[in-house]
N, C-alpha and C. Protein backbone atom coordinates (compact mmCIF):
# COMPACT_ATOMS: atom_id res chain seq x y z
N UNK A 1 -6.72 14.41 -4.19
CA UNK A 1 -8.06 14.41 -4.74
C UNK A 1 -8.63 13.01 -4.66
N UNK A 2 -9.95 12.98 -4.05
CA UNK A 2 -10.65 11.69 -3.82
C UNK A 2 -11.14 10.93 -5.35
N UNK A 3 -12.45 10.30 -5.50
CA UNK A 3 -13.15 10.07 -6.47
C UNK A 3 -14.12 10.87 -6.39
N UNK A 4 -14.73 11.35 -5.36
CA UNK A 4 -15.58 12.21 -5.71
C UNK A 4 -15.03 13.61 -5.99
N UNK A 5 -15.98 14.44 -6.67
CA UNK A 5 -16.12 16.10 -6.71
C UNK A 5 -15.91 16.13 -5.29
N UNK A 6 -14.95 17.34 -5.02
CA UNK A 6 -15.21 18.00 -3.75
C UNK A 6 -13.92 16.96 -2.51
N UNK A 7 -14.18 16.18 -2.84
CA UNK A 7 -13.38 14.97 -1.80
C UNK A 7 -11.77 15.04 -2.10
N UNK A 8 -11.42 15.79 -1.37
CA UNK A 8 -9.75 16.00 -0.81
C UNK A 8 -9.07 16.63 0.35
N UNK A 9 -7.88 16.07 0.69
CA UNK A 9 -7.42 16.79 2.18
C UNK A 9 -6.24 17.00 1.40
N UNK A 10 -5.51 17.66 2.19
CA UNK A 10 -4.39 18.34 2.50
C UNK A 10 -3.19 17.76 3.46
N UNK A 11 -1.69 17.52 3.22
CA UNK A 11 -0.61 16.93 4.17
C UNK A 11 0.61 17.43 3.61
N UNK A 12 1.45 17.59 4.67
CA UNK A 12 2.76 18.68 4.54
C UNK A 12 3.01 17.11 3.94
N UNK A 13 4.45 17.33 3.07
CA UNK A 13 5.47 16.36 3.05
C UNK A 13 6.27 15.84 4.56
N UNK A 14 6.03 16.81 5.54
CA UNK A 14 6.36 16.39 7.08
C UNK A 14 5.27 15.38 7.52
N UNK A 15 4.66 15.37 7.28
CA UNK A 15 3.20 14.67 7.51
C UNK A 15 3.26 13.63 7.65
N UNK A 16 3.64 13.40 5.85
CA UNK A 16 3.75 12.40 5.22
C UNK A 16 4.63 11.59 5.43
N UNK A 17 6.01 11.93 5.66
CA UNK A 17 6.71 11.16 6.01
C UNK A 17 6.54 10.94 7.22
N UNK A 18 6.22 11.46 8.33
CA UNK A 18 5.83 10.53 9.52
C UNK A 18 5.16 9.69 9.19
N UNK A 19 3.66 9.85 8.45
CA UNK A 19 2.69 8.59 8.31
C UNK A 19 4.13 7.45 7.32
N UNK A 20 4.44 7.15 6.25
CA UNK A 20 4.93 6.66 6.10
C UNK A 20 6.40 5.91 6.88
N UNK A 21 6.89 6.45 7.37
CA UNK A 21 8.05 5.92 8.31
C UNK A 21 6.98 5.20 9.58
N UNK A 22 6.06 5.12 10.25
CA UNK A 22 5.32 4.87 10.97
C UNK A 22 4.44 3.48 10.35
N UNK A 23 4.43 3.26 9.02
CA UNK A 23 3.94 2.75 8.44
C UNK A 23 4.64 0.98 8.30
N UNK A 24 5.71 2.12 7.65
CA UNK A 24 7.34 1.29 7.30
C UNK A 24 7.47 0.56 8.93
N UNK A 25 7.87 1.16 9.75
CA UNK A 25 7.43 0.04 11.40
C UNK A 25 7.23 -0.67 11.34
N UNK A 26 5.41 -0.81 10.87
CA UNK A 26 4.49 -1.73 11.26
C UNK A 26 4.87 -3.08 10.70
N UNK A 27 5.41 -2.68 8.80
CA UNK A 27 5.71 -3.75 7.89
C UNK A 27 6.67 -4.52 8.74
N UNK A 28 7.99 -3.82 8.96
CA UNK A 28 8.76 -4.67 9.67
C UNK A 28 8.78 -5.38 11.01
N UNK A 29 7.43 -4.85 11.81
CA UNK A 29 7.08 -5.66 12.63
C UNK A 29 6.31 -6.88 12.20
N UNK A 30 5.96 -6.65 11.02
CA UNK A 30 5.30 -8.54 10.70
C UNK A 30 6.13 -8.70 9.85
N UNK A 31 7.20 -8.49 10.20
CA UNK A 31 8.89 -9.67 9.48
C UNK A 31 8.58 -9.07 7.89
N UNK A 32 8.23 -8.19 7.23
CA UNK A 32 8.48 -7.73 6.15
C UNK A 32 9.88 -7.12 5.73
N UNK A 33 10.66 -7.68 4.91
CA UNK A 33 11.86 -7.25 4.77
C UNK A 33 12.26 -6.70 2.98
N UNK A 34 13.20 -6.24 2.93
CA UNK A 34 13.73 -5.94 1.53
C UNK A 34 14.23 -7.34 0.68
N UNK A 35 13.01 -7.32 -0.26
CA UNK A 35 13.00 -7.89 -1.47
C UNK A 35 11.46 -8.49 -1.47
N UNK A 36 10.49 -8.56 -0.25
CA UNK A 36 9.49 -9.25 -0.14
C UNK A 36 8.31 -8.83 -1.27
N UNK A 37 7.42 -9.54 -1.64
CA UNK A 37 6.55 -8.80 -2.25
C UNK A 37 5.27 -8.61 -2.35
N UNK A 38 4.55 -7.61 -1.47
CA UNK A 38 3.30 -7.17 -1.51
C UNK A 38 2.64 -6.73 -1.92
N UNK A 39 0.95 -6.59 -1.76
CA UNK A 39 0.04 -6.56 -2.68
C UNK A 39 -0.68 -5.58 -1.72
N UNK A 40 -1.05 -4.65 -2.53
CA UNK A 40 -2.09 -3.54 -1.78
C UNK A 40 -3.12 -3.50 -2.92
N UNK A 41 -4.35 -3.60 -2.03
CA UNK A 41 -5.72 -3.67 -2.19
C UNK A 41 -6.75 -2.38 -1.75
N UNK A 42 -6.64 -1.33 -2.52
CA UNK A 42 -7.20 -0.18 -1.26
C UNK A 42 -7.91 0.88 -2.30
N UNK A 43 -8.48 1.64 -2.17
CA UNK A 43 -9.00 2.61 -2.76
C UNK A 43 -8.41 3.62 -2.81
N UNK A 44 -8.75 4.61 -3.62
CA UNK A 44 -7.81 5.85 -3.76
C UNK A 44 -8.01 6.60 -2.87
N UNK A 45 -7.11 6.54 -1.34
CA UNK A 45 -7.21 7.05 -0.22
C UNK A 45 -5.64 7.27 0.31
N UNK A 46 -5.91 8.36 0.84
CA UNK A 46 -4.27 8.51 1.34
C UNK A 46 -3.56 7.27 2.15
N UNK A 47 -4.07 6.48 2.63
CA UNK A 47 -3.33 5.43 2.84
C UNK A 47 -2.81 4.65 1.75
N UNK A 48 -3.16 4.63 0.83
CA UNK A 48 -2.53 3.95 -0.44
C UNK A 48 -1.58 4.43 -0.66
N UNK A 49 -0.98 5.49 -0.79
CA UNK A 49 -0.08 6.91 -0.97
C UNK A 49 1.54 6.18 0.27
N UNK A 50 0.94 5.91 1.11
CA UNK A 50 1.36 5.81 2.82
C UNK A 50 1.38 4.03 2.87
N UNK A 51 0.87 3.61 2.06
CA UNK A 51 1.23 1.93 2.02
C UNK A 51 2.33 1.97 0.82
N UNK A 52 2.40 2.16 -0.25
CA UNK A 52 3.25 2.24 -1.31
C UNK A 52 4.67 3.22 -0.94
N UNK A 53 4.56 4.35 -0.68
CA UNK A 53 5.74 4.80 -0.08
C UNK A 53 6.76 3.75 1.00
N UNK A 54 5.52 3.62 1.95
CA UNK A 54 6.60 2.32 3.16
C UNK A 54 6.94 1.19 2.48
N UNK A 55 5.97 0.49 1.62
CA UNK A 55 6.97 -0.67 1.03
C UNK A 55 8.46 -0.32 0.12
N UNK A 56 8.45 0.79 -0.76
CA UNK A 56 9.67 1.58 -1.19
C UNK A 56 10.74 1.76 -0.23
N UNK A 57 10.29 2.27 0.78
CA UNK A 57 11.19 2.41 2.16
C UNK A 57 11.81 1.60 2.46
N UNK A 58 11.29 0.49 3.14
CA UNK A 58 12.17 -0.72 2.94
C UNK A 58 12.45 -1.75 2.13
N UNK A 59 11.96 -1.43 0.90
CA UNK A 59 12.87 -1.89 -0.37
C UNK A 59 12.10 -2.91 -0.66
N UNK A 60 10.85 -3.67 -0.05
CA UNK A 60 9.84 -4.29 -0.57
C UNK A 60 8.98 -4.28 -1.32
N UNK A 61 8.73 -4.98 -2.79
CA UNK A 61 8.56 -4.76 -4.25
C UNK A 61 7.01 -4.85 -3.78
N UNK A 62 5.81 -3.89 -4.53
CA UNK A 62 4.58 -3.65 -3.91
C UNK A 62 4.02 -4.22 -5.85
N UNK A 63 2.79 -4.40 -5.72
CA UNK A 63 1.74 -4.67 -6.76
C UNK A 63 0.26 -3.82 -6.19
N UNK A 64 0.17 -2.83 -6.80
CA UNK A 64 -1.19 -1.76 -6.60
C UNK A 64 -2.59 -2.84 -7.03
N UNK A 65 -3.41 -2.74 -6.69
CA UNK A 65 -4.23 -4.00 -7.22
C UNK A 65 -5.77 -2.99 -7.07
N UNK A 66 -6.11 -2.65 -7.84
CA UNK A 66 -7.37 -1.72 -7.93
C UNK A 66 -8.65 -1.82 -6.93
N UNK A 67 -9.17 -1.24 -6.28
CA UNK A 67 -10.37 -1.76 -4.71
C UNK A 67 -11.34 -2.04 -5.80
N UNK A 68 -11.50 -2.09 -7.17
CA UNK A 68 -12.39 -2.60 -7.77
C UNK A 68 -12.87 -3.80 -8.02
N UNK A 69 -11.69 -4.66 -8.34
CA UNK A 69 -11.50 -6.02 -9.14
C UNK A 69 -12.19 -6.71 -7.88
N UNK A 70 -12.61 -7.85 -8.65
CA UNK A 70 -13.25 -8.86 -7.74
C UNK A 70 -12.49 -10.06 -7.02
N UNK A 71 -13.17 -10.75 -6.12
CA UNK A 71 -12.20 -11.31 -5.74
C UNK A 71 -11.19 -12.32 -5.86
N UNK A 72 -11.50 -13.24 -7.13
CA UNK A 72 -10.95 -13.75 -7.91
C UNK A 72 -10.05 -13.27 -9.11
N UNK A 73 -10.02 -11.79 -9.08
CA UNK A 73 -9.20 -11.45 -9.82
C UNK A 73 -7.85 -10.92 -9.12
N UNK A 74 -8.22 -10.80 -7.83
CA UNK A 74 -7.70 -10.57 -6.53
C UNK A 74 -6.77 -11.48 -6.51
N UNK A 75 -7.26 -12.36 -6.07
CA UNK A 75 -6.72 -14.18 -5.86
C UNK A 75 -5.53 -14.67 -6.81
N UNK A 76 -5.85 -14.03 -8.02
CA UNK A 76 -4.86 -14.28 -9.53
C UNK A 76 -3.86 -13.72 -8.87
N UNK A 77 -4.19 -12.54 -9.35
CA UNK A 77 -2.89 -11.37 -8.85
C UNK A 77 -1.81 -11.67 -7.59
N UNK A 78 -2.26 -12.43 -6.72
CA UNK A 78 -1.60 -12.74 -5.27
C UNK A 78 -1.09 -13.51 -5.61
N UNK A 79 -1.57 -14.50 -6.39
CA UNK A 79 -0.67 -16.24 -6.34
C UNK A 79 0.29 -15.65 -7.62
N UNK A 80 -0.19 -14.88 -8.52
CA UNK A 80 0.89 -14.38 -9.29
C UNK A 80 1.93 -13.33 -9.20
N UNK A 81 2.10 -13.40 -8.40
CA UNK A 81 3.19 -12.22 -7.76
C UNK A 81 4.00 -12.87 -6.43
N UNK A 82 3.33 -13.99 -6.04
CA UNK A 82 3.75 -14.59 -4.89
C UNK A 82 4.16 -13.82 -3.61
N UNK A 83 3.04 -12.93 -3.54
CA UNK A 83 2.85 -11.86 -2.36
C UNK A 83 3.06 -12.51 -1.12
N UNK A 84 3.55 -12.06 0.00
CA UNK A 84 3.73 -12.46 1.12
C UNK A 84 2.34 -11.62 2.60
N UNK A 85 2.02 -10.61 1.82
CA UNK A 85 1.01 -9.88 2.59
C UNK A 85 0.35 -9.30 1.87
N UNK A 86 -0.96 -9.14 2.13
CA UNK A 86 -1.98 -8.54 1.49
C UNK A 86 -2.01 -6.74 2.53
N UNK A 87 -2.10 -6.20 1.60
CA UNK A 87 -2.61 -4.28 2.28
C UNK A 87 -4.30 -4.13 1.97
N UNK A 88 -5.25 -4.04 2.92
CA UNK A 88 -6.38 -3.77 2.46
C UNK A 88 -7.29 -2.77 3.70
C-alpha cells in the first residue's frame, strides 16, 4: 500500500527475492560488506522494502531515514550513524 488511496501493486515473495538478491549484488559491488552501515533515504515505495531486505542479506546494519526530513536533518542522521552510503 502506497500513501495514497488507491496506490498499490502486488509481488510474489519469488519476486521479491529476486529484486532483493539483485539488489544485495549491486551493494557488494560498491565494496559494501557485513557490518557496514547504511542509510536509506526513500519514500514508501517498494524499493525501500528491496533496499532494507539487501542490506539484512548481507549483514549490513541499515538506518530508515524518512523521504520527509530535511536536509539537515538528513546530514545529522549520516554523520551520526557513520554511514558509509547513502540509499536514495
Amino acid at each position: 500500500e502506497g500513501n495514497e488511496p488507491g496506490d498499490s501493486a502486488k509481488i510474489t515473495y519469488s519476486e521479491l527475492l529476486h529484486k532483493v538478491c539483485q539488489f544485495a549484488n549491486v551493494l557488494r559491488s560498491q565494496g559494501v560488506k557485513k557490518g557496514d552501515r547504511i542509510s536509506i533515504y526513500l519514500p514508501m515505495i517498494l524499493e525501500l522494502v528491496v533496499a532494507m531486505l539487501a542490506c539484512a542479506r548481507i549483514g549490513a546494519l541499515h538506518s530508515i531515514v524518512f523521504a520527509g526530513f530535511s536536509a539537515e536533518s538528513l546530514c545529522e542522521r549520516i554523520l551520526d550513524c557513520g554511514c558509509s552510503l547513502l540509499i536514495t
